[in-house]
N, C-alpha and C. Protein backbone atom coordinates (compact mmCIF):
# COMPACT_ATOMS: atom_id res chain seq x y z
N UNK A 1 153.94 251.63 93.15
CA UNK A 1 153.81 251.76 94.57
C UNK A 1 152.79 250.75 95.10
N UNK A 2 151.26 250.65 94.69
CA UNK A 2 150.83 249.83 95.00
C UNK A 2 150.67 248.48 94.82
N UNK A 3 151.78 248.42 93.66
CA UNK A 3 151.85 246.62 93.30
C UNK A 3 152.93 246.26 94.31
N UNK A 4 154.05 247.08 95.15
CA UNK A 4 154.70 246.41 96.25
C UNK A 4 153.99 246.03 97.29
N UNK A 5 153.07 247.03 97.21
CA UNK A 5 152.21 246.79 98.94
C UNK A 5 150.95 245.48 98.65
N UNK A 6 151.03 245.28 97.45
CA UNK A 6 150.46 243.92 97.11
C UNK A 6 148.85 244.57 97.16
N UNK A 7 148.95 245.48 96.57
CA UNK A 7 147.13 246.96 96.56
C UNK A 7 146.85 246.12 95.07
N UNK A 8 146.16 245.27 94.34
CA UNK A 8 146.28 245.02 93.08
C UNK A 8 145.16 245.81 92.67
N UNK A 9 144.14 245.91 93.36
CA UNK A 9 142.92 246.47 92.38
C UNK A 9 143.14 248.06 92.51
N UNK A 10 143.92 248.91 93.74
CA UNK A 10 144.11 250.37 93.28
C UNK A 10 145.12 249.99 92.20
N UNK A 11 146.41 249.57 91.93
CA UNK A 11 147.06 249.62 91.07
C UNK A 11 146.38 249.35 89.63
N UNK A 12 145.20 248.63 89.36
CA UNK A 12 144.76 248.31 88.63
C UNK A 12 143.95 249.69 88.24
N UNK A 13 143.27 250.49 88.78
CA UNK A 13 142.84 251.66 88.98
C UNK A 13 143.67 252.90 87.88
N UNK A 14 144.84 252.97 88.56
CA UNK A 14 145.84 253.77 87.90
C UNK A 14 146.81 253.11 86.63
N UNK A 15 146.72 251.45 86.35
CA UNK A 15 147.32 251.33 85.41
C UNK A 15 145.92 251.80 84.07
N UNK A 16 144.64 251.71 84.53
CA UNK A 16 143.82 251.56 83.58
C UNK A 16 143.66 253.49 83.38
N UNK A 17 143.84 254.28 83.92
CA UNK A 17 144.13 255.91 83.74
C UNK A 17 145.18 255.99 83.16
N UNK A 18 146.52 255.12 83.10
CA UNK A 18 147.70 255.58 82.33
C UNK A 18 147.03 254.82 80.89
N UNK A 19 146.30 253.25 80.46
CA UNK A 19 146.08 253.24 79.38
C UNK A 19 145.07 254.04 78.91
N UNK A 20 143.84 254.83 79.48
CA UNK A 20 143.53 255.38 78.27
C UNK A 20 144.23 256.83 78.19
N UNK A 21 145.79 257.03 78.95
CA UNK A 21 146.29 258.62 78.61
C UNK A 21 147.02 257.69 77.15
N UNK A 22 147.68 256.48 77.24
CA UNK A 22 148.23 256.10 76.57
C UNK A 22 148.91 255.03 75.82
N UNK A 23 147.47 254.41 75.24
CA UNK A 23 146.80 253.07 74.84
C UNK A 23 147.64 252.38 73.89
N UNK A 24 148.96 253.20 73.71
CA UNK A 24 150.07 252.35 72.16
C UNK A 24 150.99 252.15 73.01
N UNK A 25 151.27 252.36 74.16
CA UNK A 25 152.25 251.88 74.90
C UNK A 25 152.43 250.91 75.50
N UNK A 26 152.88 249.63 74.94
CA UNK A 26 153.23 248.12 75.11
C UNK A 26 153.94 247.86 76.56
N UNK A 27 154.37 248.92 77.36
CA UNK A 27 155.40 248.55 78.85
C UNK A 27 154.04 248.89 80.01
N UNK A 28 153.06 249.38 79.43
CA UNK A 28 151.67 249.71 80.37
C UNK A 28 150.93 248.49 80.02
N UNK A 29 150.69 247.96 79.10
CA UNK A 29 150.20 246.38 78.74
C UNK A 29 150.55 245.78 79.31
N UNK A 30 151.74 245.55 79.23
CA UNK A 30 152.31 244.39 80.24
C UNK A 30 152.54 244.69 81.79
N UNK A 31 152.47 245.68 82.06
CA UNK A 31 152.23 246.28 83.35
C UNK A 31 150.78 245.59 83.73
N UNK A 32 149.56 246.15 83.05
CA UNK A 32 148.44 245.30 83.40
C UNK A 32 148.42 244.37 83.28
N UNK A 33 149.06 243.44 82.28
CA UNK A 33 148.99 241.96 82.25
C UNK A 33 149.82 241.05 83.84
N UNK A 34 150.78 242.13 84.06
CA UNK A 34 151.26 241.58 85.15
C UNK A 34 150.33 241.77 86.46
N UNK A 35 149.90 242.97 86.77
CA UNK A 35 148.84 242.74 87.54
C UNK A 35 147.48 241.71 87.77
N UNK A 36 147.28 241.65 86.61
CA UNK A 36 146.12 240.56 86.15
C UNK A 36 146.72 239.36 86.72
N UNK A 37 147.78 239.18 86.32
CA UNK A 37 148.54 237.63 86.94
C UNK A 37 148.67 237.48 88.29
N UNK A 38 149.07 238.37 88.65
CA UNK A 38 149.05 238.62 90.12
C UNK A 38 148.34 238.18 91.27
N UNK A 39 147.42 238.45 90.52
CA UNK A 39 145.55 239.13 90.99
C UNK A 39 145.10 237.33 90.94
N UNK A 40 145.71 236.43 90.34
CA UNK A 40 145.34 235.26 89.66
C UNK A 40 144.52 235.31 88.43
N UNK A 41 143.78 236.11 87.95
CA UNK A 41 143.38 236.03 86.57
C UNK A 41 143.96 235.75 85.47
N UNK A 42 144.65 234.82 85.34
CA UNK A 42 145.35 234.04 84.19
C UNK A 42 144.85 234.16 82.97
N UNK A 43 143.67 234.01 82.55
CA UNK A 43 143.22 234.50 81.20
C UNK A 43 142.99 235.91 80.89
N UNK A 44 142.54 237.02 81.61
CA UNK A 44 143.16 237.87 81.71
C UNK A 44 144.50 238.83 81.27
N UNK A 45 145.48 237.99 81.99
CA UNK A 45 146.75 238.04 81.61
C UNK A 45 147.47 237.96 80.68
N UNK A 46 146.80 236.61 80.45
CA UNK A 46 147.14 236.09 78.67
C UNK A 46 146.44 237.10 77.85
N UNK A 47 145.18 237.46 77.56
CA UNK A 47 144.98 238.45 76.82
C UNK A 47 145.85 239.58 77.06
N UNK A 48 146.09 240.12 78.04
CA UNK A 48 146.45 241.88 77.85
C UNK A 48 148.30 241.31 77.77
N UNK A 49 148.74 240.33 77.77
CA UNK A 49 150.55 240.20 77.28
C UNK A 49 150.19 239.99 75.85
N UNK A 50 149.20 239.65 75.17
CA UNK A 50 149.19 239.47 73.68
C UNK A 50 148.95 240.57 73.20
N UNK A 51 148.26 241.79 74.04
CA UNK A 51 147.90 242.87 73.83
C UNK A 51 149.53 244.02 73.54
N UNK A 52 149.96 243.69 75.15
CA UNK A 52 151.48 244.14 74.82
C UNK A 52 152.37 243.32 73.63
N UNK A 53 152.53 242.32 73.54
CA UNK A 53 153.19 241.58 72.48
C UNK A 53 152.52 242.70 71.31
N UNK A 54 151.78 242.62 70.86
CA UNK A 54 151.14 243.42 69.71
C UNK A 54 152.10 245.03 70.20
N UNK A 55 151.95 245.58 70.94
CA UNK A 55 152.75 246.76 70.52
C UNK A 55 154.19 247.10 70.88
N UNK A 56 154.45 245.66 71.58
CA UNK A 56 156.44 245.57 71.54
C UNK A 56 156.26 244.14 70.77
N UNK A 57 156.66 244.06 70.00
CA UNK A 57 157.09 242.77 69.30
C UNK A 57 157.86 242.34 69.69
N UNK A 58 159.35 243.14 70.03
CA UNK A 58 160.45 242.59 70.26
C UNK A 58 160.70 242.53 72.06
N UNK A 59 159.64 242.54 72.54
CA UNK A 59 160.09 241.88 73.62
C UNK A 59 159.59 240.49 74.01
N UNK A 60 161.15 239.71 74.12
CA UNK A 60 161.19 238.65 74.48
C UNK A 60 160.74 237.98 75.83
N UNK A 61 160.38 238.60 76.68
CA UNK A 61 160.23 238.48 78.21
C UNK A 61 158.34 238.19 77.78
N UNK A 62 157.66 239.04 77.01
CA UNK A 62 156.11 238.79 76.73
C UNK A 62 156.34 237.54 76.13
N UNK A 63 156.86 237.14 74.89
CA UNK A 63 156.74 235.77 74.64
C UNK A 63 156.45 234.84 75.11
N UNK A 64 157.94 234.86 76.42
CA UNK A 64 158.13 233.70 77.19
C UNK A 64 156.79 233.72 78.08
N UNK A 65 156.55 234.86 78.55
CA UNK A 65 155.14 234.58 79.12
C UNK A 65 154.16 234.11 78.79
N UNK A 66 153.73 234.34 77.68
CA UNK A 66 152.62 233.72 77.07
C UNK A 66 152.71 232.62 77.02
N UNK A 67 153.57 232.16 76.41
CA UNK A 67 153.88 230.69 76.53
C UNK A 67 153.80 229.90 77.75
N UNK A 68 154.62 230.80 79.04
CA UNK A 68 154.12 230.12 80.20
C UNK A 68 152.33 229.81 80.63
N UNK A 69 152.13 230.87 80.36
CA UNK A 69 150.72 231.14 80.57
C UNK A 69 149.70 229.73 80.12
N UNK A 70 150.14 229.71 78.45
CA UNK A 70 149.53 229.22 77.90
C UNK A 70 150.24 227.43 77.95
N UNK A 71 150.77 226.99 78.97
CA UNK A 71 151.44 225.95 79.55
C UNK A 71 152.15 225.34 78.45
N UNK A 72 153.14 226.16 77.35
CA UNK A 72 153.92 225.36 76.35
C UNK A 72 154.96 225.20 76.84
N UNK A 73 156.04 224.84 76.75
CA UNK A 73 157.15 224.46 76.55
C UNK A 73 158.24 225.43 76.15
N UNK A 74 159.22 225.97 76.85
CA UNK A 74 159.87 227.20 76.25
C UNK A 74 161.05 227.01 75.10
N UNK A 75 160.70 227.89 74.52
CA UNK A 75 161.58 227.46 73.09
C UNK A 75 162.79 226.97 72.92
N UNK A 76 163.99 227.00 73.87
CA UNK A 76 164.84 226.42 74.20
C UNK A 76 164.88 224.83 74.51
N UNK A 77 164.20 224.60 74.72
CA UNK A 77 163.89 223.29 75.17
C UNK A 77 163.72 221.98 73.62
N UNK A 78 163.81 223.15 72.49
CA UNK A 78 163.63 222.27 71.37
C UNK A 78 164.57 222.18 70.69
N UNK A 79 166.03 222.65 71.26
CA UNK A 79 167.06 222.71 70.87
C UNK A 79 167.95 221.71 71.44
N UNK A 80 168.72 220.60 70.76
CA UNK A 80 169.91 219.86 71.66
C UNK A 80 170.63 220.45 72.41
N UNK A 81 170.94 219.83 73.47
CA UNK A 81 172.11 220.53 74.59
C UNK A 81 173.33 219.87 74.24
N UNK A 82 174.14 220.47 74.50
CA UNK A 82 175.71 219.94 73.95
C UNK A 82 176.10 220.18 75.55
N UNK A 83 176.95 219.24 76.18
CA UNK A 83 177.77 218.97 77.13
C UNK A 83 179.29 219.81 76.71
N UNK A 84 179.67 220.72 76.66
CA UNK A 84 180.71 221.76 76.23
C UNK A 84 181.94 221.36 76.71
N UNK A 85 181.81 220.34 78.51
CA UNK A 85 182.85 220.11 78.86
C UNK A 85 183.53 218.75 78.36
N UNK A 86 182.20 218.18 78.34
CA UNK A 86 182.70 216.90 77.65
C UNK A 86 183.36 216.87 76.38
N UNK A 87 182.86 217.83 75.40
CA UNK A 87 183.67 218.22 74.26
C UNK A 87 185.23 218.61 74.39
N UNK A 88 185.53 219.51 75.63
CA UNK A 88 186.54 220.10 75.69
C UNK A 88 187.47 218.73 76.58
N UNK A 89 187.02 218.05 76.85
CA UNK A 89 187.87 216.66 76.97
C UNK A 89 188.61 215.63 76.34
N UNK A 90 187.52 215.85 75.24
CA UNK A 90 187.78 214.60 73.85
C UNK A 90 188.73 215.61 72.87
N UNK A 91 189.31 216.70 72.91
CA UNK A 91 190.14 217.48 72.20
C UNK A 91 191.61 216.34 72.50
N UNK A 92 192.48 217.00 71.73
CA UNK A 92 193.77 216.49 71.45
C UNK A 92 194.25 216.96 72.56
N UNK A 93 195.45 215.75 72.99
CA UNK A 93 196.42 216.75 73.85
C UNK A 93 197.51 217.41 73.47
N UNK A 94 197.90 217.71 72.52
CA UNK A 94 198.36 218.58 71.85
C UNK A 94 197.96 219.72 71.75
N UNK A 95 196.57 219.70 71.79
CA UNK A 95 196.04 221.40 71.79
C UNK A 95 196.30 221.79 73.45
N UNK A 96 196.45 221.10 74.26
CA UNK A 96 196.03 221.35 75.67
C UNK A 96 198.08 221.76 76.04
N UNK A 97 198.78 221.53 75.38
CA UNK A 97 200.33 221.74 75.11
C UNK A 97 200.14 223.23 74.49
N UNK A 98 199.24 223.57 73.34
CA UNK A 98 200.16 224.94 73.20
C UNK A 98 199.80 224.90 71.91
N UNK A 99 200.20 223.38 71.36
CA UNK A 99 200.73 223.55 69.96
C UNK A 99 199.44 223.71 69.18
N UNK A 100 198.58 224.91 68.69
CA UNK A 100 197.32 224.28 67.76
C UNK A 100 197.74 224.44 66.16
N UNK A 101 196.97 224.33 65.20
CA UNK A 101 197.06 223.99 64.57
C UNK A 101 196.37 224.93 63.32
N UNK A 102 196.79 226.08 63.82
CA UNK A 102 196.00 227.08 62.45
C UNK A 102 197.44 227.48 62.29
């Protein structure tokens, strides 16, 4: 409620009463980390998403943050891009007839 009305420090108030009801829960981490960002405290932020990273591992959305945070490069970006259409051009025209070939 109060992170719509753009309230960061009451919200900050009540995210810090839900962590100590319940300090292993990684979606309240990143809840504060998002506030922190908010707020502009960027280092901040970065600490308490490494904090959540530590108790969701598998969320991918903290990663990418950190990484933003920490001004890298997102992991995709180290992968070749393939042009898919251009591929699907240079095919036979024979396949584009019907006829394939398994």
């Amino acid at each position: 409620h109060y992170l719509a009305k753009k309230d960061y420090k009451k919200a900050k108030v009540y995210i810090d009463q839900i962590l100590s009801l319940a300090p292993f829960n990684g979606r309240f981490w990143k809840l504060a980390a998002q506030v922190a960002e908010l707020s502009g405290d960027e280092q901040e932020a970065l600490k308490l998403f490494q904090k959540a990273l530590h108790y969701s591992p598998n969320d991918h959305d903290l990663r990418k943050r950190i990484r933003l945070l920490e001004k890298k490069p997102e992991l995709s970006s180290f992968f070749p891009t393939t042009d898919v259409y251009a591929l699907i051009k240079k095919t036979n025209a024979k396949d584009k007839e019907g006829k394939y070939d398994w």
